[in-house]
PDB file of N, CA and C in Angstrom:
ATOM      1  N   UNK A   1     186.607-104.586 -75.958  1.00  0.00           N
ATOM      2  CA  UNK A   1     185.990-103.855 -74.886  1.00  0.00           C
ATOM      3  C   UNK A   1     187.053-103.542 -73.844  1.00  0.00           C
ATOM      4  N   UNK A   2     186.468-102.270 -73.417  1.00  0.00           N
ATOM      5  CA  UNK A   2     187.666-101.844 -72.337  1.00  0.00           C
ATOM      6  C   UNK A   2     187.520-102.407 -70.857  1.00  0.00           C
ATOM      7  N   UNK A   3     188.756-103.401 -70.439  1.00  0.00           N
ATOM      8  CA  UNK A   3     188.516-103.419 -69.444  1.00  0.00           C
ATOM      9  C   UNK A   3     188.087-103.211 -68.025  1.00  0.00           C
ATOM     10  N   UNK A   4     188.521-101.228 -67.559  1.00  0.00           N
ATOM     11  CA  UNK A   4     187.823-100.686 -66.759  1.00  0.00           C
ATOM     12  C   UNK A   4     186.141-100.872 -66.950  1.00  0.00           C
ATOM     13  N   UNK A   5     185.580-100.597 -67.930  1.00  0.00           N
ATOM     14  CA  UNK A   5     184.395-100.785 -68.790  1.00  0.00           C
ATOM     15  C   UNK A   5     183.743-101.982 -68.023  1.00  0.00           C
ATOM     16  N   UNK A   6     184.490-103.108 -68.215  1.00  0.00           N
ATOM     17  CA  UNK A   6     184.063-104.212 -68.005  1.00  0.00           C
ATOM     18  C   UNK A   6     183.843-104.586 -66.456  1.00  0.00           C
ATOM     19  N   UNK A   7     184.727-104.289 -65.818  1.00  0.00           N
ATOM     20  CA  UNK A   7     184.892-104.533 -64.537  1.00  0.00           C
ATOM     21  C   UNK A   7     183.690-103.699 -63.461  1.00  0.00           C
ATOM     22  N   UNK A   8     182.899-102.617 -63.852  1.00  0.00           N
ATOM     23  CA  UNK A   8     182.270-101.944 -63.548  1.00  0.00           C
ATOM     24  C   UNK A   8     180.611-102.590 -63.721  1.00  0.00           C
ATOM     25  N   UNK A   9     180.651-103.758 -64.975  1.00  0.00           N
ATOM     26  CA  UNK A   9     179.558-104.730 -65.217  1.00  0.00           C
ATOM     27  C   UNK A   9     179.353-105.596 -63.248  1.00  0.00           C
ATOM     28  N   UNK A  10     178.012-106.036 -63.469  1.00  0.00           N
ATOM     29  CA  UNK A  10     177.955-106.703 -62.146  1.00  0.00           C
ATOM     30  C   UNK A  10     177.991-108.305 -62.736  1.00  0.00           C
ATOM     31  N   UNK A  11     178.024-109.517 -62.061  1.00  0.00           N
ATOM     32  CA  UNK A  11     177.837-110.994 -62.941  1.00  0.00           C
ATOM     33  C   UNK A  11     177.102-111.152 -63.821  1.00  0.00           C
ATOM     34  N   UNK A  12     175.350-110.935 -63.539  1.00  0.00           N
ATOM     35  CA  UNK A  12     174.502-110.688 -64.584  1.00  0.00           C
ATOM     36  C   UNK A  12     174.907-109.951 -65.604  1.00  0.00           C
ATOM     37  N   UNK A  13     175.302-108.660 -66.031  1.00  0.00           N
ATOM     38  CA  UNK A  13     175.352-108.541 -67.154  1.00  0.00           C
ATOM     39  C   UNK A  13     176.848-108.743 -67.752  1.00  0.00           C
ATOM     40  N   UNK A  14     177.669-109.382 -66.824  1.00  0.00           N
ATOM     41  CA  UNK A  14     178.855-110.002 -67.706  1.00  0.00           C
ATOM     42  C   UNK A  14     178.714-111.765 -68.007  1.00  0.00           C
ATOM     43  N   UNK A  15     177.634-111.782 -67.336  1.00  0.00           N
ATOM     44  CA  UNK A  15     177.406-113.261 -68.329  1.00  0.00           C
ATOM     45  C   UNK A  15     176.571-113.196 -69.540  1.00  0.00           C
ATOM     46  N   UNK A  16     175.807-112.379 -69.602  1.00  0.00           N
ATOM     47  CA  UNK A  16     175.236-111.712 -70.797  1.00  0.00           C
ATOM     48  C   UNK A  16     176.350-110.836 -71.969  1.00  0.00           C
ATOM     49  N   UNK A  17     177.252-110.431 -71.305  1.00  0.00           N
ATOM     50  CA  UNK A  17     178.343-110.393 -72.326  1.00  0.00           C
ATOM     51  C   UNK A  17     178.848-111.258 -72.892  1.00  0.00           C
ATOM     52  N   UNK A  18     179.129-111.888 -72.096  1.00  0.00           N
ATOM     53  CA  UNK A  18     179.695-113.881 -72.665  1.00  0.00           C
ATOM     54  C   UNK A  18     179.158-114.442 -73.516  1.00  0.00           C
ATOM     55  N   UNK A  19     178.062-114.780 -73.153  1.00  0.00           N
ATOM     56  CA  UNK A  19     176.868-115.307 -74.448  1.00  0.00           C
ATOM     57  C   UNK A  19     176.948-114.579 -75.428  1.00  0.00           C
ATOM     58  N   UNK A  20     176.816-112.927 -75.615  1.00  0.00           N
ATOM     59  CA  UNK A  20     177.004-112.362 -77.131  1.00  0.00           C
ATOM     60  C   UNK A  20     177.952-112.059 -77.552  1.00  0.00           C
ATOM     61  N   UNK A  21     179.068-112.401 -76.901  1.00  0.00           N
ATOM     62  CA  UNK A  21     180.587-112.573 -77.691  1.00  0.00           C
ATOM     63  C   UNK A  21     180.644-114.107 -78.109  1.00  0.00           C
ATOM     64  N   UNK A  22     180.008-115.072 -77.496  1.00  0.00           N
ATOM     65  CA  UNK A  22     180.354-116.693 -78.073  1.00  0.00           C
ATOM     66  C   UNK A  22     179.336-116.548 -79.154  1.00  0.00           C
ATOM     67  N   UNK A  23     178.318-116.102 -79.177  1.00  0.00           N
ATOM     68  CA  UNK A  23     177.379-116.259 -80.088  1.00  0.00           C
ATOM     69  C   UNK A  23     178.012-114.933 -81.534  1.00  0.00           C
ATOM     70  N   UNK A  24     179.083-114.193 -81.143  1.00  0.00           N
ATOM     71  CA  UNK A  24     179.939-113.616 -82.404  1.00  0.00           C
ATOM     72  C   UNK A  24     180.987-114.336 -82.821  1.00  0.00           C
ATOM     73  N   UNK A  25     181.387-114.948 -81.949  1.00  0.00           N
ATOM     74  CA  UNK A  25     182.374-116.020 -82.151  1.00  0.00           C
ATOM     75  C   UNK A  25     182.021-116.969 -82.946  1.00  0.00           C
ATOM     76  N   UNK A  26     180.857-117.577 -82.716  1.00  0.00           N
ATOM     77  CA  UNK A  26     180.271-118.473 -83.461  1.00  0.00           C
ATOM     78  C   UNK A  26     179.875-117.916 -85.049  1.00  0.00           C
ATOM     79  N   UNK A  27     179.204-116.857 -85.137  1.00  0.00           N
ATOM     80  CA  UNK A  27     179.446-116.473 -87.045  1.00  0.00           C
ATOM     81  C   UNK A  27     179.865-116.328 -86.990  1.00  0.00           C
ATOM     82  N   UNK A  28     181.570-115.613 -86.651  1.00  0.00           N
ATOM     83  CA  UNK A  28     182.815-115.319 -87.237  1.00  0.00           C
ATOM     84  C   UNK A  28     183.088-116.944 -87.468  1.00  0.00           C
ATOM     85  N   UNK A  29     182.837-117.783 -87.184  1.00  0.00           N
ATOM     86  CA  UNK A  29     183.567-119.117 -87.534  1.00  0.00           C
ATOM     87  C   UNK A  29     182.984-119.522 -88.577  1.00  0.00           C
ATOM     88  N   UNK A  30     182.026-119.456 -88.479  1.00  0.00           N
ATOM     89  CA  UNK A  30     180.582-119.491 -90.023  1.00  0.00           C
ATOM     90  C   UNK A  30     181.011-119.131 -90.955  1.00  0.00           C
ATOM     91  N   UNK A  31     180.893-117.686 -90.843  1.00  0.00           N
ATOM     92  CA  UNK A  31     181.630-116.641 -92.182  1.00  0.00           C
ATOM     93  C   UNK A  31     183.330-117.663 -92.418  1.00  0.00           C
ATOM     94  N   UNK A  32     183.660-117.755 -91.546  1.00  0.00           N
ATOM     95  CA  UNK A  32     185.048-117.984 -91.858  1.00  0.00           C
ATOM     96  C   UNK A  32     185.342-119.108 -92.921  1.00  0.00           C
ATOM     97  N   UNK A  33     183.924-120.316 -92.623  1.00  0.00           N
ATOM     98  CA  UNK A  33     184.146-121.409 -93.179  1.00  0.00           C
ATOM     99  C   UNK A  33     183.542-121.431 -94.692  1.00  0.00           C
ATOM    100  N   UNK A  34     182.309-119.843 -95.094  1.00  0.00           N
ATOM    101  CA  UNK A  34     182.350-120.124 -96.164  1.00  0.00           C
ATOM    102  C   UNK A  34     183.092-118.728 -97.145  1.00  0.00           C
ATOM    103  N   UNK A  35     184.632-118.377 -96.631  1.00  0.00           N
ATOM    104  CA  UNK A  35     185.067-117.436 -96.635  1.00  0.00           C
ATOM    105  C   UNK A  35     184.840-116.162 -96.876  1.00  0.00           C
ATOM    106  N   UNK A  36     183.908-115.662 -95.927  1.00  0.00           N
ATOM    107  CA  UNK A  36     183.204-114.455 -95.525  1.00  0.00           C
ATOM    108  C   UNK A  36     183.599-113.428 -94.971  1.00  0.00           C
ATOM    109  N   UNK A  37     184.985-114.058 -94.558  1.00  0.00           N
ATOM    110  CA  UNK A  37     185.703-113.297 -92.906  1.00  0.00           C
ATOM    111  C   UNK A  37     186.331-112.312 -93.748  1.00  0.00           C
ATOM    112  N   UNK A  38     186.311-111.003 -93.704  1.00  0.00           N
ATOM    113  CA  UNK A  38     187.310-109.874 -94.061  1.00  0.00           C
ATOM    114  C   UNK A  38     188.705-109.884 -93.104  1.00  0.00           C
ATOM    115  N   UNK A  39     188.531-109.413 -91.884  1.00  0.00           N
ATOM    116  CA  UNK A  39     189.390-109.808 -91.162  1.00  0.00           C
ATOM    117  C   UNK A  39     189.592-110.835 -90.449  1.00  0.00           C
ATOM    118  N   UNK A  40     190.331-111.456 -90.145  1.00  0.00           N
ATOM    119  CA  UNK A  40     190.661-113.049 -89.623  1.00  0.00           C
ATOM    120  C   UNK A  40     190.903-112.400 -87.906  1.00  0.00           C
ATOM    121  N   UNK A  41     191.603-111.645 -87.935  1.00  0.00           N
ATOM    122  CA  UNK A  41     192.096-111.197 -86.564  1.00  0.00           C
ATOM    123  C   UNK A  41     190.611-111.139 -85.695  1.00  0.00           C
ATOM    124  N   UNK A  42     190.108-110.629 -86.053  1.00  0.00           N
ATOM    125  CA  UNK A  42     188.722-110.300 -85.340  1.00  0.00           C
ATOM    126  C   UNK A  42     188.029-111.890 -84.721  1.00  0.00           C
ATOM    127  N   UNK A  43     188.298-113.027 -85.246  1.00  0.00           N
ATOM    128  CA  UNK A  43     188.418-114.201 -84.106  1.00  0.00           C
ATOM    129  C   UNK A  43     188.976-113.969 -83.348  1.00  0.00           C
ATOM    130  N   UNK A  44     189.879-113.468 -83.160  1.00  0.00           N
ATOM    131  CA  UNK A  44     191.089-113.266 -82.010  1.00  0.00           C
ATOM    132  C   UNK A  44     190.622-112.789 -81.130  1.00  0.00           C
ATOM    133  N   UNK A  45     190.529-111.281 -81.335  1.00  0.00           N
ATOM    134  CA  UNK A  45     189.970-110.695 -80.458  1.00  0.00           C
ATOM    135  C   UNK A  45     188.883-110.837 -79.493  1.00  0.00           C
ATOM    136  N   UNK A  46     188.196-111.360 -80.658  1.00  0.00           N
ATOM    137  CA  UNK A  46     186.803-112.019 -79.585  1.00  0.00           C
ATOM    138  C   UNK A  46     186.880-113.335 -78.602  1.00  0.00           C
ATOM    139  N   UNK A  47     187.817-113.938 -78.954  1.00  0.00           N
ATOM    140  CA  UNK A  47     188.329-114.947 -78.092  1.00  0.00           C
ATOM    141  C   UNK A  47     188.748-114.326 -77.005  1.00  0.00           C
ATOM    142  N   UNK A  48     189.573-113.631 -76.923  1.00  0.00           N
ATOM    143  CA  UNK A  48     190.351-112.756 -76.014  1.00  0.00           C
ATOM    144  C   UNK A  48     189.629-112.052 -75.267  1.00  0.00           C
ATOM    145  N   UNK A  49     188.470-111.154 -75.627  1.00  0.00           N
ATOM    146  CA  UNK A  49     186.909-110.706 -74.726  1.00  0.00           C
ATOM    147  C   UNK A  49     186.631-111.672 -74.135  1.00  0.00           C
ATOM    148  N   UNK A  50     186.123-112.762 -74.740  1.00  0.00           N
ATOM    149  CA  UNK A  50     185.972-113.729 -73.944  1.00  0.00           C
ATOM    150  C   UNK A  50     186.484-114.414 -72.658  1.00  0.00           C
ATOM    151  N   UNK A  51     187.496-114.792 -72.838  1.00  0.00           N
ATOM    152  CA  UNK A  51     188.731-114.851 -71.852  1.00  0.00           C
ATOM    153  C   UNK A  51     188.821-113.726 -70.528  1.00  0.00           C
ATOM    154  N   UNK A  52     188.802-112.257 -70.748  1.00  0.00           N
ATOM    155  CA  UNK A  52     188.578-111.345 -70.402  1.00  0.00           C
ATOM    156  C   UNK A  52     187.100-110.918 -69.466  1.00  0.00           C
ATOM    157  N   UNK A  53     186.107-111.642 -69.934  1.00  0.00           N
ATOM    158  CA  UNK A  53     184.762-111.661 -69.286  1.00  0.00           C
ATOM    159  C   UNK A  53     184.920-112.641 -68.281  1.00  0.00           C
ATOM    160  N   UNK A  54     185.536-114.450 -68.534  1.00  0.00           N
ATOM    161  CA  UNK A  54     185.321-115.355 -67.945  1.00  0.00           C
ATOM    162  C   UNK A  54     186.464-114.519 -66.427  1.00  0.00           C
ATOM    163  N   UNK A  55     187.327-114.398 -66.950  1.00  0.00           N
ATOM    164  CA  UNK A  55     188.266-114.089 -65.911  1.00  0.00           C
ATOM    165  C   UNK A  55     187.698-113.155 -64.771  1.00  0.00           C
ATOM    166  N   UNK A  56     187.069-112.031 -65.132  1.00  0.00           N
ATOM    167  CA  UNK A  56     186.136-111.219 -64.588  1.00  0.00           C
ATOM    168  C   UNK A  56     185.303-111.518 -63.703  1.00  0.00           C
ATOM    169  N   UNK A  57     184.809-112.700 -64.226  1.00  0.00           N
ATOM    170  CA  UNK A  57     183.195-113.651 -63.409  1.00  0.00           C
ATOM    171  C   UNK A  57     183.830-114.239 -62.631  1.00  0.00           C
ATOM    172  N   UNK A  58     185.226-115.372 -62.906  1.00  0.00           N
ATOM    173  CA  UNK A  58     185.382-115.668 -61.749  1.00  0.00           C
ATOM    174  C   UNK A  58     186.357-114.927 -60.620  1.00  0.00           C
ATOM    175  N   UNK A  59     186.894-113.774 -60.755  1.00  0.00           N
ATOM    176  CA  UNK A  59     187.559-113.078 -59.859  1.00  0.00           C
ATOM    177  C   UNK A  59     186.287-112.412 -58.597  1.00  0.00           C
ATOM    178  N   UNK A  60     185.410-111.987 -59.819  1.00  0.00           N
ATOM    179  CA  UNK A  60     183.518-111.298 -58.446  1.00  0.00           C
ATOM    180  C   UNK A  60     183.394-112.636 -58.103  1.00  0.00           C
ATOM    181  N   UNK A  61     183.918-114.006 -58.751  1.00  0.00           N
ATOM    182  CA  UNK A  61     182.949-114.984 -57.788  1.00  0.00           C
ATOM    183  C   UNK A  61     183.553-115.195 -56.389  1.00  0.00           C
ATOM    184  N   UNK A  62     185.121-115.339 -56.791  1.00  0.00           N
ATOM    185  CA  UNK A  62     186.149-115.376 -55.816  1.00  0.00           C
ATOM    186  C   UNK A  62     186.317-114.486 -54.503  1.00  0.00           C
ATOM    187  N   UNK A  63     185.893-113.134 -54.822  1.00  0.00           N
ATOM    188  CA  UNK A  63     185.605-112.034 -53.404  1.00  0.00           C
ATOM    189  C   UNK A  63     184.423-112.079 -53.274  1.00  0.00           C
ATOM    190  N   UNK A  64     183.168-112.608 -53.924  1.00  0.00           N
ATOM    191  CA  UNK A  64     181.973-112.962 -53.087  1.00  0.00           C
ATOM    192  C   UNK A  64     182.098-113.950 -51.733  1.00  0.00           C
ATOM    193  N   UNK A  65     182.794-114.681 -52.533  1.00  0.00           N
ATOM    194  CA  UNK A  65     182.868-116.181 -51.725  1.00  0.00           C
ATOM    195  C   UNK A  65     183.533-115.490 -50.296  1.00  0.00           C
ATOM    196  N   UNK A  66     185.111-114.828 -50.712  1.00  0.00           N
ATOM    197  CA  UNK A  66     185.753-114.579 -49.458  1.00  0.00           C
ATOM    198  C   UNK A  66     184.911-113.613 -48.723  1.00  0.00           C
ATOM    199  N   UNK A  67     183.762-112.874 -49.169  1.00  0.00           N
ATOM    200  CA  UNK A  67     183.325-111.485 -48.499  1.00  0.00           C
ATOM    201  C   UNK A  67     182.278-112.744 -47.452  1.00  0.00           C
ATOM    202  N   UNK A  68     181.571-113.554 -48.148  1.00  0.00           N
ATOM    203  CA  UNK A  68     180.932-114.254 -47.212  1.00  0.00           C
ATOM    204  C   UNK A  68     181.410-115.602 -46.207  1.00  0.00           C
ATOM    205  N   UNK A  69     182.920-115.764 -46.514  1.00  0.00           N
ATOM    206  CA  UNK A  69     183.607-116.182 -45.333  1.00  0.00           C
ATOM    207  C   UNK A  69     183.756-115.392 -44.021  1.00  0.00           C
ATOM    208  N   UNK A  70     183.904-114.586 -44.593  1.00  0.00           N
ATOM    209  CA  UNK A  70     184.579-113.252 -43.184  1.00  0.00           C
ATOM    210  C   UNK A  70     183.383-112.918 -42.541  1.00  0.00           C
ATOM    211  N   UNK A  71     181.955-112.585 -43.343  1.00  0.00           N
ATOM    212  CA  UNK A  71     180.813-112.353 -42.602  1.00  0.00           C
ATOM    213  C   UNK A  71     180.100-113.566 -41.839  1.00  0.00           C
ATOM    214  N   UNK A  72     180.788-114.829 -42.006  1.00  0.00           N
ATOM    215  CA  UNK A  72     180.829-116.119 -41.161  1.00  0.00           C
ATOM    216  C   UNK A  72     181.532-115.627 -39.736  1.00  0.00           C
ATOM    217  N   UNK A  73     182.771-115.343 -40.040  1.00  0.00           N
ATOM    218  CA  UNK A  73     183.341-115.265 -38.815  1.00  0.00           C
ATOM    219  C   UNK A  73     183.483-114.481 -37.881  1.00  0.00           C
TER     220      UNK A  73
END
């Protein structure tokens, strides 16, 4: 998934991305174990979405937080 793409998601539906990339992650490991997997790389990648979503969630969590420091002060 393309990052601009992603970044344009609000938390809700990038934690809903999360869940259906771990939950692809999870049969790609399935398939993998009863050698199902055509491509192997395609764990990768989805790891890497993953990574890519979490990073995402917590960067909006990080300027939430600071947006509601400043509206403290």
């Amino acid at each position: 998934m393309k990052l601009d793409v992603m970044r344009k998601k609000n938390s809700a539906d990038l934690a809903k991305e999360s869940q259906k990339l771990r939950n692809k992650l999870a049969g790609l490991r399935k398939d993998l174990l009863v050698n199902d997997v055509k491509e192997n790389s395609q764990i990768r990648k989805v790891r890497k979405d993953i990574a890519r979503v979490e990073t995402l969630m917590r960067e909006s969590g990080t300027k939430e937080t600071n947006e509601m420091k400043e509206e403290k002060s």
